[in-house]
PDB file of N, CA and C in Angstrom:
ATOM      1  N   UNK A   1     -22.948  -7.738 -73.670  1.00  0.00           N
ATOM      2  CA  UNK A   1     -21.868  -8.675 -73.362  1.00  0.00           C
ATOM      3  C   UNK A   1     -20.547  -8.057 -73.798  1.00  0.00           C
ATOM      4  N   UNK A   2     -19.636  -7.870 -72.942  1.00  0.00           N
ATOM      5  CA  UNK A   2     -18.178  -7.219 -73.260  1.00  0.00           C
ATOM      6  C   UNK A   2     -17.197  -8.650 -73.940  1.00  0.00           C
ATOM      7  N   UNK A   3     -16.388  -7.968 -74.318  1.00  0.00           N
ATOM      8  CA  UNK A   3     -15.668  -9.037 -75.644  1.00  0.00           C
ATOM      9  C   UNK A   3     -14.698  -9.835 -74.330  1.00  0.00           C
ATOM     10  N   UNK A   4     -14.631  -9.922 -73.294  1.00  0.00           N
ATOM     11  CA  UNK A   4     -13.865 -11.131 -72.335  1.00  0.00           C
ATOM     12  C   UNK A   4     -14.765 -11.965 -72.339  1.00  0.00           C
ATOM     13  N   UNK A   5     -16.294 -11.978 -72.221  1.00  0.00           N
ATOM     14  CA  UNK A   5     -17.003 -12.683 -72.037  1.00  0.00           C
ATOM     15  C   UNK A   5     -17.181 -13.925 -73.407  1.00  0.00           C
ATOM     16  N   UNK A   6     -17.093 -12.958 -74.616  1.00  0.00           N
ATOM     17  CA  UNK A   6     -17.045 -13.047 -75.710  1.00  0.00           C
ATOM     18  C   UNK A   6     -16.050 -14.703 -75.783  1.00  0.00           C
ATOM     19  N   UNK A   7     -14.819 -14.245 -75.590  1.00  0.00           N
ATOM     20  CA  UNK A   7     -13.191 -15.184 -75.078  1.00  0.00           C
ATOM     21  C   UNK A   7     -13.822 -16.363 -74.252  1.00  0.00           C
ATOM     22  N   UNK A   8     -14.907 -16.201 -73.581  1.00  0.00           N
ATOM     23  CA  UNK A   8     -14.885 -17.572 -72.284  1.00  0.00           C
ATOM     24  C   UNK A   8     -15.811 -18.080 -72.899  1.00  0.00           C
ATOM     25  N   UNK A   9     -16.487 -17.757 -73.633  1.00  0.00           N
ATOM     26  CA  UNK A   9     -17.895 -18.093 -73.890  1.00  0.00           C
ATOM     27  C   UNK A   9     -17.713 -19.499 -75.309  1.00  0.00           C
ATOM     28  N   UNK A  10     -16.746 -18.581 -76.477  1.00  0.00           N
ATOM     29  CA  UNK A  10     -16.143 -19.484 -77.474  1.00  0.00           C
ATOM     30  C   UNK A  10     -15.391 -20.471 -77.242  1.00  0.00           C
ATOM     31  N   UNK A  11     -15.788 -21.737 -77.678  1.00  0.00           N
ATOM     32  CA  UNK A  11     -14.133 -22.808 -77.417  1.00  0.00           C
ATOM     33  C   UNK A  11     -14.732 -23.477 -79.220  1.00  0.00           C
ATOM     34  N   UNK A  12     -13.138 -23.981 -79.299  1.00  0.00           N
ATOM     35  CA  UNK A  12     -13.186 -24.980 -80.293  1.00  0.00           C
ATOM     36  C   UNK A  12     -14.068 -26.384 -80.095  1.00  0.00           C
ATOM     37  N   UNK A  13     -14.592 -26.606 -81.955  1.00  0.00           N
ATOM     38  CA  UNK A  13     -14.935 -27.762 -81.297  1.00  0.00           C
ATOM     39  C   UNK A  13     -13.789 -29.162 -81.802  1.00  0.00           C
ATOM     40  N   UNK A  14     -14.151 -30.210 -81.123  1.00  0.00           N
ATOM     41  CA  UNK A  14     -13.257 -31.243 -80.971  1.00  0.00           C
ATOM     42  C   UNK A  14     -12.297 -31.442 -82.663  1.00  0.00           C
ATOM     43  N   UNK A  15     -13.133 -31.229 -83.467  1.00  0.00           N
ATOM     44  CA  UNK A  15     -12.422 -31.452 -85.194  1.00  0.00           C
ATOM     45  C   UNK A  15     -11.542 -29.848 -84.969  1.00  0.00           C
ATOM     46  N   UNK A  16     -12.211 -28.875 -84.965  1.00  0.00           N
ATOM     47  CA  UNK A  16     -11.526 -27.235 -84.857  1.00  0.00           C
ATOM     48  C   UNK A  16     -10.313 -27.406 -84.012  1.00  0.00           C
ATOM     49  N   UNK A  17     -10.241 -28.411 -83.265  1.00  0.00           N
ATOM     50  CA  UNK A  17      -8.741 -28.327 -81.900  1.00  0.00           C
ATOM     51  C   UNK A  17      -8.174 -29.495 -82.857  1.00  0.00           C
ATOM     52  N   UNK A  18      -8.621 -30.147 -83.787  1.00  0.00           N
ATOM     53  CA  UNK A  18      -7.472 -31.164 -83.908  1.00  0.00           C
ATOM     54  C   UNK A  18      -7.206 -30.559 -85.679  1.00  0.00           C
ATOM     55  N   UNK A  19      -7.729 -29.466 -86.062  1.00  0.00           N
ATOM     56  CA  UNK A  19      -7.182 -29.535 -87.445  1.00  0.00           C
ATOM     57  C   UNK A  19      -6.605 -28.117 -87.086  1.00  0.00           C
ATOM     58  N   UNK A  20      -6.546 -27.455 -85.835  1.00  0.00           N
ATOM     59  CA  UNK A  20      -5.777 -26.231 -85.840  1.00  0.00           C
ATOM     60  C   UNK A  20      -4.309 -26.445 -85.402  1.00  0.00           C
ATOM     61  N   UNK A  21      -4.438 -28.133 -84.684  1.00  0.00           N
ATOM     62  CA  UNK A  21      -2.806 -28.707 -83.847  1.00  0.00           C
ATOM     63  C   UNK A  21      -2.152 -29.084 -84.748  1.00  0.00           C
ATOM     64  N   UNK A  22      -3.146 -29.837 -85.910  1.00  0.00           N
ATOM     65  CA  UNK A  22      -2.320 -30.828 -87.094  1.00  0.00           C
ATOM     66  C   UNK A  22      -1.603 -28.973 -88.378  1.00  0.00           C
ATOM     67  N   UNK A  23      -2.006 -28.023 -87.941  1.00  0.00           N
ATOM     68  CA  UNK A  23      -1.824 -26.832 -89.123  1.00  0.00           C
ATOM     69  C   UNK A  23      -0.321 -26.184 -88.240  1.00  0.00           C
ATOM     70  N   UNK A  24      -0.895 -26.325 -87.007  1.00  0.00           N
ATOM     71  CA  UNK A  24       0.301 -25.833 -85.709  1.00  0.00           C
ATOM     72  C   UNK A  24       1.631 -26.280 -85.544  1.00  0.00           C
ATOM     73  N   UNK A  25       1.427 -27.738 -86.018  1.00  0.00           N
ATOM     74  CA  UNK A  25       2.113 -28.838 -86.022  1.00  0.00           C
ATOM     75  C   UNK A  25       3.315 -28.378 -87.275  1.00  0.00           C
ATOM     76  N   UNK A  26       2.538 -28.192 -88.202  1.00  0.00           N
ATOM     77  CA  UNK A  26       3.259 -27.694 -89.765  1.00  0.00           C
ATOM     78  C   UNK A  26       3.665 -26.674 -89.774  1.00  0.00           C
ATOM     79  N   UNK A  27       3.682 -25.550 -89.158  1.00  0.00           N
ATOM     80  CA  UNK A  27       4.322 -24.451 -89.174  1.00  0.00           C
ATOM     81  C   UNK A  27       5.423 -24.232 -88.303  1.00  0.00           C
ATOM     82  N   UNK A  28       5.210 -25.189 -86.839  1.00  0.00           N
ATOM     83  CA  UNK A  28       6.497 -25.606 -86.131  1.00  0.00           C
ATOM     84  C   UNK A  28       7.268 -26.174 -87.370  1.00  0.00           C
ATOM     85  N   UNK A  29       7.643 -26.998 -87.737  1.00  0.00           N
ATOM     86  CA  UNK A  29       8.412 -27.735 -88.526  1.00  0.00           C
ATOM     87  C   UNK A  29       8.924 -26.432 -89.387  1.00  0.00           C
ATOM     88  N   UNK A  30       8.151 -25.711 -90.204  1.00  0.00           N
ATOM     89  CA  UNK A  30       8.368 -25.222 -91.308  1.00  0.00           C
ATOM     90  C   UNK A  30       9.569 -23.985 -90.321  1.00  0.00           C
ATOM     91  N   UNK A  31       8.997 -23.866 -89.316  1.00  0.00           N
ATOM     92  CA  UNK A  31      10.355 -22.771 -88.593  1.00  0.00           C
ATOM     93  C   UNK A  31      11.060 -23.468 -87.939  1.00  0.00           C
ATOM     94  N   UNK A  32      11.260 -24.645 -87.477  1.00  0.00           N
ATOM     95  CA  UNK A  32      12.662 -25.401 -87.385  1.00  0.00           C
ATOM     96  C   UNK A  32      13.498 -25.594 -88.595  1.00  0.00           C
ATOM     97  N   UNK A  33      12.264 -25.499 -90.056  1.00  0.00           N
ATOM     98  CA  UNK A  33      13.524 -26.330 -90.950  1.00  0.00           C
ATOM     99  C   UNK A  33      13.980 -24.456 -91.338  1.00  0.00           C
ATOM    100  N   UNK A  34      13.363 -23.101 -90.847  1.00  0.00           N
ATOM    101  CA  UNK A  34      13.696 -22.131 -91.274  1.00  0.00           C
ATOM    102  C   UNK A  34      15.198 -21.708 -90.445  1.00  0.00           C
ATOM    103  N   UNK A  35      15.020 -22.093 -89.229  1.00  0.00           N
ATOM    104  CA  UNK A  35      16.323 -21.691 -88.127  1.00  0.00           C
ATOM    105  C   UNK A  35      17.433 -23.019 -88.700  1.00  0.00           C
ATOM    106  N   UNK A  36      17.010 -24.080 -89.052  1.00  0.00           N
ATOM    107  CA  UNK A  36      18.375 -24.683 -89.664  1.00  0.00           C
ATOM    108  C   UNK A  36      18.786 -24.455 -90.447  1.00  0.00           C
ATOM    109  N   UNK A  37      18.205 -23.547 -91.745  1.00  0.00           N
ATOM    110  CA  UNK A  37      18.712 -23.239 -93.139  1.00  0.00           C
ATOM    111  C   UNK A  37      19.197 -22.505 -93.327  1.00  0.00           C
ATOM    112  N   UNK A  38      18.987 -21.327 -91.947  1.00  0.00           N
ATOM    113  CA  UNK A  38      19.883 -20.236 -91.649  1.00  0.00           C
ATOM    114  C   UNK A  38      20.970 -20.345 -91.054  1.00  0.00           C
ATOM    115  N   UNK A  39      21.250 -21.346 -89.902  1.00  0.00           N
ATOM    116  CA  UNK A  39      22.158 -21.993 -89.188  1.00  0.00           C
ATOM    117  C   UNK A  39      23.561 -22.303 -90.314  1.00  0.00           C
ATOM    118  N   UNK A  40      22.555 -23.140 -91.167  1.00  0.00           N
ATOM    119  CA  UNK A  40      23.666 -23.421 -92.302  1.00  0.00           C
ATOM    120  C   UNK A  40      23.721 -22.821 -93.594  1.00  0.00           C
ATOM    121  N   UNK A  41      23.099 -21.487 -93.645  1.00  0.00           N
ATOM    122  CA  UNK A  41      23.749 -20.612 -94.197  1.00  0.00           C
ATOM    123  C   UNK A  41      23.255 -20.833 -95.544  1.00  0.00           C
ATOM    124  N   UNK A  42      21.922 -21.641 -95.738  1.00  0.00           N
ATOM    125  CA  UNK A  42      21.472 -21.575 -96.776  1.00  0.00           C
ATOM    126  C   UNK A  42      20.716 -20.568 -98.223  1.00  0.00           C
ATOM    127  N   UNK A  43      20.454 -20.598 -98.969  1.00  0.00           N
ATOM    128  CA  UNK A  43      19.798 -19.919 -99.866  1.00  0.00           C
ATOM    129  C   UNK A  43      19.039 -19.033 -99.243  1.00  0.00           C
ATOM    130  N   UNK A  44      18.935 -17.740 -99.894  1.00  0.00           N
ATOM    131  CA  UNK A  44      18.198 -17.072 -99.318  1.00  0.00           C
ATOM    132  C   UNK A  44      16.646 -17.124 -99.587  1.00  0.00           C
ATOM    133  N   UNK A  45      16.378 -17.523-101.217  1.00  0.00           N
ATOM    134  CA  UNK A  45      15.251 -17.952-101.845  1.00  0.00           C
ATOM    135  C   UNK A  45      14.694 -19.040-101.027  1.00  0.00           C
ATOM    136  N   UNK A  46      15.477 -20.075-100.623  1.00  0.00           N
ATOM    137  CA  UNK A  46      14.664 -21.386-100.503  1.00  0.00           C
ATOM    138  C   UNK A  46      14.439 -20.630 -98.887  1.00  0.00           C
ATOM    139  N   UNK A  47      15.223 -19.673 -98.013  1.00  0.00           N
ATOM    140  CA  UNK A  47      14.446 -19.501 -96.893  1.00  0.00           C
ATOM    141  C   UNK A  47      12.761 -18.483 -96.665  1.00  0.00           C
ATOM    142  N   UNK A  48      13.327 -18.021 -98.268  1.00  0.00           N
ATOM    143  CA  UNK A  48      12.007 -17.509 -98.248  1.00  0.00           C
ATOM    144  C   UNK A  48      10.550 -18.531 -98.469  1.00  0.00           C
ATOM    145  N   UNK A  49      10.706 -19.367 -99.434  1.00  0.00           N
ATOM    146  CA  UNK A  49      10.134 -20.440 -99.886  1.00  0.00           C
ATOM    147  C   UNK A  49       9.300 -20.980 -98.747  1.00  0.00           C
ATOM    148  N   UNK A  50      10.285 -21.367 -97.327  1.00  0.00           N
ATOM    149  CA  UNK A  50       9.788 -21.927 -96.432  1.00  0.00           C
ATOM    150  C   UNK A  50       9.345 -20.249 -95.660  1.00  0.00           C
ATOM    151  N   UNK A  51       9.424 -19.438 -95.595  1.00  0.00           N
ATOM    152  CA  UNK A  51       8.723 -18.228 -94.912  1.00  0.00           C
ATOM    153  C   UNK A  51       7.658 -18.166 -95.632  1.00  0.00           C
ATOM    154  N   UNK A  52       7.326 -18.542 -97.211  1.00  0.00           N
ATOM    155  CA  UNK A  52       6.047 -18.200 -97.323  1.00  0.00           C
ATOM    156  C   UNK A  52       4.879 -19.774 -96.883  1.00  0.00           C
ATOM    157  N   UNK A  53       5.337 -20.471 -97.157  1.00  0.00           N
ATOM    158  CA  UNK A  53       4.761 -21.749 -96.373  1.00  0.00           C
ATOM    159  C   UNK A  53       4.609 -21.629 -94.800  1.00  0.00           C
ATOM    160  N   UNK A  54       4.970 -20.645 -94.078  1.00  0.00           N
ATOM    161  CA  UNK A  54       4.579 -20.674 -92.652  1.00  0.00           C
ATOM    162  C   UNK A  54       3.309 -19.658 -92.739  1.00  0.00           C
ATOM    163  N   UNK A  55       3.634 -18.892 -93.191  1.00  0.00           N
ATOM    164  CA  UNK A  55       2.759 -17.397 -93.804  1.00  0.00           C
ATOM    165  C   UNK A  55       1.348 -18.504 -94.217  1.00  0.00           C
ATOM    166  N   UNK A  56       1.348 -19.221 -95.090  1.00  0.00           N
ATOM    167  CA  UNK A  56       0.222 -20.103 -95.477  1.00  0.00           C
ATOM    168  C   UNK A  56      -0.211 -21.050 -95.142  1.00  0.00           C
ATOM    169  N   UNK A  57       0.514 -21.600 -93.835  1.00  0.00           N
ATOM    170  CA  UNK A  57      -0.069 -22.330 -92.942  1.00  0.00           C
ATOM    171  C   UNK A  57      -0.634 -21.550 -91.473  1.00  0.00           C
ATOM    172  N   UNK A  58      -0.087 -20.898 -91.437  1.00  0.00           N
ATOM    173  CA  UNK A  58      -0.791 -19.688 -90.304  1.00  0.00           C
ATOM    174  C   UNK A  58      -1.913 -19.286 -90.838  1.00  0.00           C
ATOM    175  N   UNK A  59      -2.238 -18.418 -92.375  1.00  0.00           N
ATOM    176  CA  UNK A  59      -3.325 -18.471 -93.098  1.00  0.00           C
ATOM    177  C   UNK A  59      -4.601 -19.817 -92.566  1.00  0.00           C
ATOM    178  N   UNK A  60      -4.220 -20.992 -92.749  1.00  0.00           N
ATOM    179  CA  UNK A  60      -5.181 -22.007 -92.662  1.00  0.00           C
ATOM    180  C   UNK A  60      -5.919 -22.213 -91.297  1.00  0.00           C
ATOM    181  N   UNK A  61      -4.668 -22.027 -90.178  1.00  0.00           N
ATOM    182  CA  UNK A  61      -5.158 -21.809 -88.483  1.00  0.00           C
ATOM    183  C   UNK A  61      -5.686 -20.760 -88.699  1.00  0.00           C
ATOM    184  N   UNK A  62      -5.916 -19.394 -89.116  1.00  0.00           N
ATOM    185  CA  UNK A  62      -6.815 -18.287 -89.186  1.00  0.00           C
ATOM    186  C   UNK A  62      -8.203 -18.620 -89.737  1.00  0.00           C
ATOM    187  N   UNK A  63      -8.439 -19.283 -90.565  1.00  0.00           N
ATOM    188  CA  UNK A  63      -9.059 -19.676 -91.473  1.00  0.00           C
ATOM    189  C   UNK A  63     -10.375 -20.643 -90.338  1.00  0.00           C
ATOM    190  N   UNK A  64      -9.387 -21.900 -89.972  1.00  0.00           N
ATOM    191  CA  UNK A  64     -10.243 -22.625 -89.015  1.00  0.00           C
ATOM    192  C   UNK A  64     -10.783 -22.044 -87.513  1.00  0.00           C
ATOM    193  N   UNK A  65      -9.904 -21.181 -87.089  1.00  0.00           N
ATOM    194  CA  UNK A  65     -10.468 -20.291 -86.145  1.00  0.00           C
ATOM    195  C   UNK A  65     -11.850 -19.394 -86.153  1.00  0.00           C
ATOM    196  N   UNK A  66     -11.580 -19.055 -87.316  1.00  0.00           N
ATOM    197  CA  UNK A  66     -12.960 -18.203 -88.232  1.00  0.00           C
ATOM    198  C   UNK A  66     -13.954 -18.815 -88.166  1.00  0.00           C
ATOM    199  N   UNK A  67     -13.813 -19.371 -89.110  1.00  0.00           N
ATOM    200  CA  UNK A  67     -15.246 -20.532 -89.101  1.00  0.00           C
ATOM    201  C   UNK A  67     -15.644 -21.291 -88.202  1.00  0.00           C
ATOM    202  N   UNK A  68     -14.624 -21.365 -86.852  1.00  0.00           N
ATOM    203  CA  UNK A  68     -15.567 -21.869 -86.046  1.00  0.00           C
ATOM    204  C   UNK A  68     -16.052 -20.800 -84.638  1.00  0.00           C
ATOM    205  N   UNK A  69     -15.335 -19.668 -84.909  1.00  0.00           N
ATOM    206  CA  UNK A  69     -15.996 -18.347 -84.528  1.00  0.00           C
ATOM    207  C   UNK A  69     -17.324 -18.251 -84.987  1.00  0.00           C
ATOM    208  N   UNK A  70     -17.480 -18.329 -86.066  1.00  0.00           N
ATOM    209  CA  UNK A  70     -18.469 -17.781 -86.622  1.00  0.00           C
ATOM    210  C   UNK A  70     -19.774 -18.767 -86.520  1.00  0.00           C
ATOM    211  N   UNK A  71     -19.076 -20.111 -86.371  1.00  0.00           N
ATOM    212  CA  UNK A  71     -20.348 -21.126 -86.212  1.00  0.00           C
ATOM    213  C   UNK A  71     -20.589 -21.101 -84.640  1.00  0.00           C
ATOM    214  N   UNK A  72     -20.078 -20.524 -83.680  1.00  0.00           N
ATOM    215  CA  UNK A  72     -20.321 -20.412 -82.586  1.00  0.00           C
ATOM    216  C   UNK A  72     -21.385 -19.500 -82.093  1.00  0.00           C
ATOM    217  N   UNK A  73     -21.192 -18.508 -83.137  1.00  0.00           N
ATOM    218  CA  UNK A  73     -21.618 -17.065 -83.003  1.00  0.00           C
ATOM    219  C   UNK A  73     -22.999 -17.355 -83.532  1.00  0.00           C
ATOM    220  N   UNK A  74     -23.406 -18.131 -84.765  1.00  0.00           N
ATOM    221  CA  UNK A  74     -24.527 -18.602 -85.243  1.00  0.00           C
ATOM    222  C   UNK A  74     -25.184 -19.352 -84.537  1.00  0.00           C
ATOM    223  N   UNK A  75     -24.722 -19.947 -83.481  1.00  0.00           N
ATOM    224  CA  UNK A  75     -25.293 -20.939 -82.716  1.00  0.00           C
ATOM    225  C   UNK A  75     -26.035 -20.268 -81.494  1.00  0.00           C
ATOM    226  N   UNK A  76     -25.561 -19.351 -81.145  1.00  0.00           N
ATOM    227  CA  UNK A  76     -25.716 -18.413 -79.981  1.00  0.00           C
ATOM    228  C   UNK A  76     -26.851 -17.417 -80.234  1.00  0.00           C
ATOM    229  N   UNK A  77     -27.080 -17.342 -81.738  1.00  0.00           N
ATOM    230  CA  UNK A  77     -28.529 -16.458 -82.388  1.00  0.00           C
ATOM    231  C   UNK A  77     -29.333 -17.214 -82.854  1.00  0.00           C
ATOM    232  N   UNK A  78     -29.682 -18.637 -82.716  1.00  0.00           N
ATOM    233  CA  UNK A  78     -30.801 -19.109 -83.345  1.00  0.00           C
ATOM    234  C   UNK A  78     -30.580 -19.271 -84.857  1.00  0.00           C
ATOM    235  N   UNK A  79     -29.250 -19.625 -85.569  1.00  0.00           N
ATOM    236  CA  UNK A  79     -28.904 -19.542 -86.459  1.00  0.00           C
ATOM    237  C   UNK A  79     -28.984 -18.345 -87.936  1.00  0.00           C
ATOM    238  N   UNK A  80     -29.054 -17.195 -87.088  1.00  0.00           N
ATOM    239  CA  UNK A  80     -29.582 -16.068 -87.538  1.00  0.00           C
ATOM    240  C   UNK A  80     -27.917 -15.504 -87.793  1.00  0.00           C
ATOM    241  N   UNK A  81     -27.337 -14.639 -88.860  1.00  0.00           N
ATOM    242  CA  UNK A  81     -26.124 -14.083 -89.023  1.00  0.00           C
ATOM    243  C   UNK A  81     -26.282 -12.428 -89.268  1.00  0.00           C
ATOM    244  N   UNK A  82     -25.549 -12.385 -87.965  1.00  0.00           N
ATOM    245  CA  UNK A  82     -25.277 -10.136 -87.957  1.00  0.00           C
ATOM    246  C   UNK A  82     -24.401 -10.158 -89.013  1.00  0.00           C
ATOM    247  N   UNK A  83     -24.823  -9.868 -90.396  1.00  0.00           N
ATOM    248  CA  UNK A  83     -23.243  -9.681 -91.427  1.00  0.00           C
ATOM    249  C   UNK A  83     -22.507  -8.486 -90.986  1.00  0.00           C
ATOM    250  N   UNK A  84     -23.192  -7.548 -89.969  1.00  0.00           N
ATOM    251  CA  UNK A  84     -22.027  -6.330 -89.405  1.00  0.00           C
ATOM    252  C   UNK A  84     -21.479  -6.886 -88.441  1.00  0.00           C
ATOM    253  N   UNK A  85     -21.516  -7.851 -88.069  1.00  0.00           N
ATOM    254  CA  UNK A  85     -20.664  -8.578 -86.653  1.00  0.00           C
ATOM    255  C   UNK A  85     -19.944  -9.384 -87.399  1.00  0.00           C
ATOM    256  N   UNK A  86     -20.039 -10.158 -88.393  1.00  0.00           N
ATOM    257  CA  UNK A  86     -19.356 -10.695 -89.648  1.00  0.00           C
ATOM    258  C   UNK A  86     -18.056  -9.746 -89.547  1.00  0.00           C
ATOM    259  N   UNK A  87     -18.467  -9.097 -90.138  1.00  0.00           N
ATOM    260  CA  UNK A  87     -17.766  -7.823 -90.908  1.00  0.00           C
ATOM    261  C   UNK A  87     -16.817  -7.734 -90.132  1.00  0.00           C
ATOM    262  N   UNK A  88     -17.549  -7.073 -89.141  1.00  0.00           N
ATOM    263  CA  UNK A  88     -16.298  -6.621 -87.461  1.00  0.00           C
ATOM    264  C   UNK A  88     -15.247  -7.843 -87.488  1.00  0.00           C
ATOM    265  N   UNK A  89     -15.983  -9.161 -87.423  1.00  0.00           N
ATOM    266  CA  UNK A  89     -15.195 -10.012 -87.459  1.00  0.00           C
ATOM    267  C   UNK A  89     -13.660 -10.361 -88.051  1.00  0.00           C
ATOM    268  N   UNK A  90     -14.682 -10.081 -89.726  1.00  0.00           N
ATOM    269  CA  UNK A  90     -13.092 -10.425 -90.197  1.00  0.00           C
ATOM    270  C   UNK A  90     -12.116  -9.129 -90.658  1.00  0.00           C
ATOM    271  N   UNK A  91     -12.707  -7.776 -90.413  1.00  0.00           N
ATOM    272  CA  UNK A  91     -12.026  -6.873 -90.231  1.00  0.00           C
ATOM    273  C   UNK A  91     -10.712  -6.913 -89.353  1.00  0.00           C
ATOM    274  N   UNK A  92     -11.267  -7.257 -88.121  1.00  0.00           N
ATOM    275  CA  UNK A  92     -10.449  -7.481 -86.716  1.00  0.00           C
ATOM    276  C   UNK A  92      -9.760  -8.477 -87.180  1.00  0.00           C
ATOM    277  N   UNK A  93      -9.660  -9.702 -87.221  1.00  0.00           N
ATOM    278  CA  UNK A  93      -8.815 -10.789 -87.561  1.00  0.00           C
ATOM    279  C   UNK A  93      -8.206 -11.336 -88.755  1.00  0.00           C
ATOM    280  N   UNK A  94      -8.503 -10.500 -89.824  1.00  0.00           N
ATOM    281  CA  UNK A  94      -8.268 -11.247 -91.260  1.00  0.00           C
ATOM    282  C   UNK A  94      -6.947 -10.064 -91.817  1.00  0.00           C
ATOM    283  N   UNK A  95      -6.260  -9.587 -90.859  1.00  0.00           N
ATOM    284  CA  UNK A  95      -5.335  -8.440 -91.138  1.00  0.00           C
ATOM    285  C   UNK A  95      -4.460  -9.041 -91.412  1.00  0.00           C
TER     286      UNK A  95
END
């Protein structure tokens, strides 16, 4: 199986699409309130503050993506886990 197939084959499930919108949701905000603080010429600390809060809410959408990669991937083997497909896994995505 080539890795496009891989792409069509995975979907979120219904909790995975609503706790990756509600994380999506928070990091929009956190870069609106970043383009207004710059707008107005704010602190440079507090824009970092909110750069690392996007950084760690992007973290959490990575996070839920994963795990439900991976429970997909378990589902698809009879609940059996390749820890070298693991591996590949979060090699590839955990950068």
């Amino acid at each position: 199986m080539n890795d496009q197939n891989k792409f069509q084959e995975t979907k979120l499930s219904i909790e995975g699409q609503k706790s990756v919108l509600v994380r999506l949701a928070r990091v929009i905000g956190h870069l609106q309130s970043i383009k207004r603080m710059t707008e107005e010429e704010r602190d440079i600390e507090a824009l970092l503050i909110q750069v690392s809060a996007v950084k760690s809410a992007m973290n959490g959408v990575r996070r839920v993506l994963m795990e439900e990669l991976l429970k997909r991937r378990q589902e698809r083997v009879d609940g059996e886990i390749d820890f070298d497909e693991v591996l590949t896994l979060v090699e590839r995505y955990m950068k």
